[in-house]
C-alpha atoms as a PDB file:
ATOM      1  CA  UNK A   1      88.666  77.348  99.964  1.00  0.00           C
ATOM      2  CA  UNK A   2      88.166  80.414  98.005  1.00  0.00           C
ATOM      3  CA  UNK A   3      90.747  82.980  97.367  1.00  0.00           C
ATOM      4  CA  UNK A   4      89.241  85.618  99.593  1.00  0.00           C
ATOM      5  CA  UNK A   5      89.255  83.500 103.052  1.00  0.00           C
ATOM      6  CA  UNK A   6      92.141  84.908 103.761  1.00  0.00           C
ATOM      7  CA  UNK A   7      91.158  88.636 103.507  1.00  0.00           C
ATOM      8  CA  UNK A   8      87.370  87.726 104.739  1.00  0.00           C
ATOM      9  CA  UNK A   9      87.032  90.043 108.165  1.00  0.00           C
ATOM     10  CA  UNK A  10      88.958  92.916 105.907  1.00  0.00           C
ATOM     11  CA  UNK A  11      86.226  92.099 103.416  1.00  0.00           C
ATOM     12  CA  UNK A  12      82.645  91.452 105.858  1.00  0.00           C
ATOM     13  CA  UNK A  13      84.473  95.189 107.723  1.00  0.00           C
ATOM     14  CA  UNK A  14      84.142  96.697 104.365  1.00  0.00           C
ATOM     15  CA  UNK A  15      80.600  95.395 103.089  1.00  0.00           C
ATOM     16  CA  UNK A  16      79.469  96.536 106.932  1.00  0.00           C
ATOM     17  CA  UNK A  17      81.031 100.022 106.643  1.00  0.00           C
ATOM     18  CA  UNK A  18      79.080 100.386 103.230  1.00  0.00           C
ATOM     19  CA  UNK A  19      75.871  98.781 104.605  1.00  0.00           C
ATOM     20  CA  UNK A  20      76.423 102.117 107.068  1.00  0.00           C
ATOM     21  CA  UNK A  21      76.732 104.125 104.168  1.00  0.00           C
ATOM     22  CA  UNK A  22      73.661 103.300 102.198  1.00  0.00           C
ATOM     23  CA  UNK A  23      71.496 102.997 105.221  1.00  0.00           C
ATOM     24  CA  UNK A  24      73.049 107.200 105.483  1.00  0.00           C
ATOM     25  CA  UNK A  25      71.968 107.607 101.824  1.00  0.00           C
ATOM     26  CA  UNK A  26      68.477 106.105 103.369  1.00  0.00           C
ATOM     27  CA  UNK A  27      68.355 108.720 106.124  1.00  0.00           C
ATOM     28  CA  UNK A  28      69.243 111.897 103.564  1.00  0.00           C
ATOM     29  CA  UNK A  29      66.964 111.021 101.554  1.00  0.00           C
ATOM     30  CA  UNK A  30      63.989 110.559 104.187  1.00  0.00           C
ATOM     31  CA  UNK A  31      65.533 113.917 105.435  1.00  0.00           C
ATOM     32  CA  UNK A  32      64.585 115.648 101.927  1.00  0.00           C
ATOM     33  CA  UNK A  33      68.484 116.399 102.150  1.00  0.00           C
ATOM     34  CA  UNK A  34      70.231 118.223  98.717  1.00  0.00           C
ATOM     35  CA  UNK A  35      69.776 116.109  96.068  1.00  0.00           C
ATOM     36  CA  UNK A  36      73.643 117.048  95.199  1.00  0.00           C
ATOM     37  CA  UNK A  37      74.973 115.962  98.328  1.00  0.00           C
ATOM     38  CA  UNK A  38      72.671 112.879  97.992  1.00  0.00           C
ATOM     39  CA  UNK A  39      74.452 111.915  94.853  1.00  0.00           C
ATOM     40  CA  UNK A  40      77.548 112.442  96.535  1.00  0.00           C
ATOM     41  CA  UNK A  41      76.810 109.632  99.170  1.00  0.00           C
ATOM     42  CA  UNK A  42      75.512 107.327  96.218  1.00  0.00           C
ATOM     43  CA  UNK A  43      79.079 107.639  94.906  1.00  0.00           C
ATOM     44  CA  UNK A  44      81.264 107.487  97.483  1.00  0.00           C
ATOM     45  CA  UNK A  45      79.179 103.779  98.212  1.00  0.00           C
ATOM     46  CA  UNK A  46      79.501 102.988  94.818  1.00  0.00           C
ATOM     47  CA  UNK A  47      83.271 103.695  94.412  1.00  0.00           C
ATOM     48  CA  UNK A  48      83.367 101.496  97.379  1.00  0.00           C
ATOM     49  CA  UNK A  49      81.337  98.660  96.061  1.00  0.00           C
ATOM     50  CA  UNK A  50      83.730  98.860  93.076  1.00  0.00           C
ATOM     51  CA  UNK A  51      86.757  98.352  95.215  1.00  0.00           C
ATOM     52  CA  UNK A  52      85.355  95.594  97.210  1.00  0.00           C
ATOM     53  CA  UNK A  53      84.532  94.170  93.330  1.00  0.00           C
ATOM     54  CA  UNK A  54      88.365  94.707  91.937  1.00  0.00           C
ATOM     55  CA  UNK A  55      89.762  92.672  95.297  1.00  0.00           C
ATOM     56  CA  UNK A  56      87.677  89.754  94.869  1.00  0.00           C
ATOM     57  CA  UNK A  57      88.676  89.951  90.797  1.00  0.00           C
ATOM     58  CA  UNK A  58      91.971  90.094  91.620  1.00  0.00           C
ATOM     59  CA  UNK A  59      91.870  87.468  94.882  1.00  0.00           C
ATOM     60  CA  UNK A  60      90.138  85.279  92.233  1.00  0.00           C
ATOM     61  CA  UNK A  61      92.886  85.852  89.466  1.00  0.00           C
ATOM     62  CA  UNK A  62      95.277  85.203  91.663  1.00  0.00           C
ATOM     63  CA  UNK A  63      93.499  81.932  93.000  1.00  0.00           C
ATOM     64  CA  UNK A  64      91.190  80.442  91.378  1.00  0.00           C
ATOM     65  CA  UNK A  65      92.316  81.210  88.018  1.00  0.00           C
ATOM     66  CA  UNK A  66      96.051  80.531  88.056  1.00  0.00           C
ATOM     67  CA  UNK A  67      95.229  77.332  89.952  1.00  0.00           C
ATOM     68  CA  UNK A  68      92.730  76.077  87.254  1.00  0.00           C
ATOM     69  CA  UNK A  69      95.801  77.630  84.377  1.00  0.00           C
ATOM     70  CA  UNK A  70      98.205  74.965  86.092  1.00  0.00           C
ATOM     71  CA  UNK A  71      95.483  71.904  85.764  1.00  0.00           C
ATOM     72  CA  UNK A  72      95.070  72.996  82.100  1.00  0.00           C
ATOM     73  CA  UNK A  73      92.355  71.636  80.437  1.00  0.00           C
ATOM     74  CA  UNK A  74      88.545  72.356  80.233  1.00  0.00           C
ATOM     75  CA  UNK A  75      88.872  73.603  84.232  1.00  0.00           C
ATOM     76  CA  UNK A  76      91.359  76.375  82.708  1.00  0.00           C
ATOM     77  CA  UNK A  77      89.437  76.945  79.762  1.00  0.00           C
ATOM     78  CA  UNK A  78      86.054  77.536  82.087  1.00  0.00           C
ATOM     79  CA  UNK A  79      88.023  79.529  85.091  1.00  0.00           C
ATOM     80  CA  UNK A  80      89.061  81.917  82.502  1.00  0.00           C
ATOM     81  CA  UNK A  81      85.761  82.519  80.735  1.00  0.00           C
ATOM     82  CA  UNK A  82      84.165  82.770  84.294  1.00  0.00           C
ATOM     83  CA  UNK A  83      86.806  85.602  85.058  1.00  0.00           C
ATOM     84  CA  UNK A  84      85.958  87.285  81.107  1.00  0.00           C
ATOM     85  CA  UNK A  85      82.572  87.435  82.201  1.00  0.00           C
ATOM     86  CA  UNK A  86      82.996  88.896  85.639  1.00  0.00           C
ATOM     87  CA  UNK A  87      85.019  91.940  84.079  1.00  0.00           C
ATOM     88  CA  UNK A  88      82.620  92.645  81.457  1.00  0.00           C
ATOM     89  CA  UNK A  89      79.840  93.189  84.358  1.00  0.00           C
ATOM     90  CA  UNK A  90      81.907  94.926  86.051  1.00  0.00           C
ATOM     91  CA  UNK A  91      82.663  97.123  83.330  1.00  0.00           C
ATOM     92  CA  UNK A  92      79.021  97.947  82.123  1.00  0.00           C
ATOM     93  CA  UNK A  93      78.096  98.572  85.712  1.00  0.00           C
END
């Protein structure tokens, strides 16, 4: 079990109302719509996207992570690099 599955239909409600929002971006733009307001849309999604990223960060910090941490070990030593590199995308995206 992952440590999301608890939070999944808050999560899947999320990802739908953003599928809603890019499919809006979609429409403005096949609308010739301002290009400002445009690039407003694309970063209200994005901000959105990036919250959706932070709670499964933090679901898997909380989970995954500290779970591995009590093993100890190589499993530890792995969850924690897998978390390093999940923040650094995040970061340069």
């Amino acid at each position: 079990m992952h440590g999301y599955t608890q939070d999944k239909d808050a999560y899947l409600k999320r990802m739908r109302r953003i599928e809603g929002q890019v499919r809006g971006i979609a429409k403005m733009i096949e609308n010739d719509e301002y290009c400002i307001d445009v690039l407003t849309q694309v970063s209200a999604a994005t901000k959105a996207l990036e919250a959706v990223a932070l709670g499964l960060l933090d679901e898997h910090l909380r989970h995954c992570v500290t779970q591995a941490a009590a093993e100890g070990g190589a499993v530890a030593d792995h969850k924690v690099a897998e978390a390093s590199a999940a923040i650094a995308r995040l970061v340069k995206s």
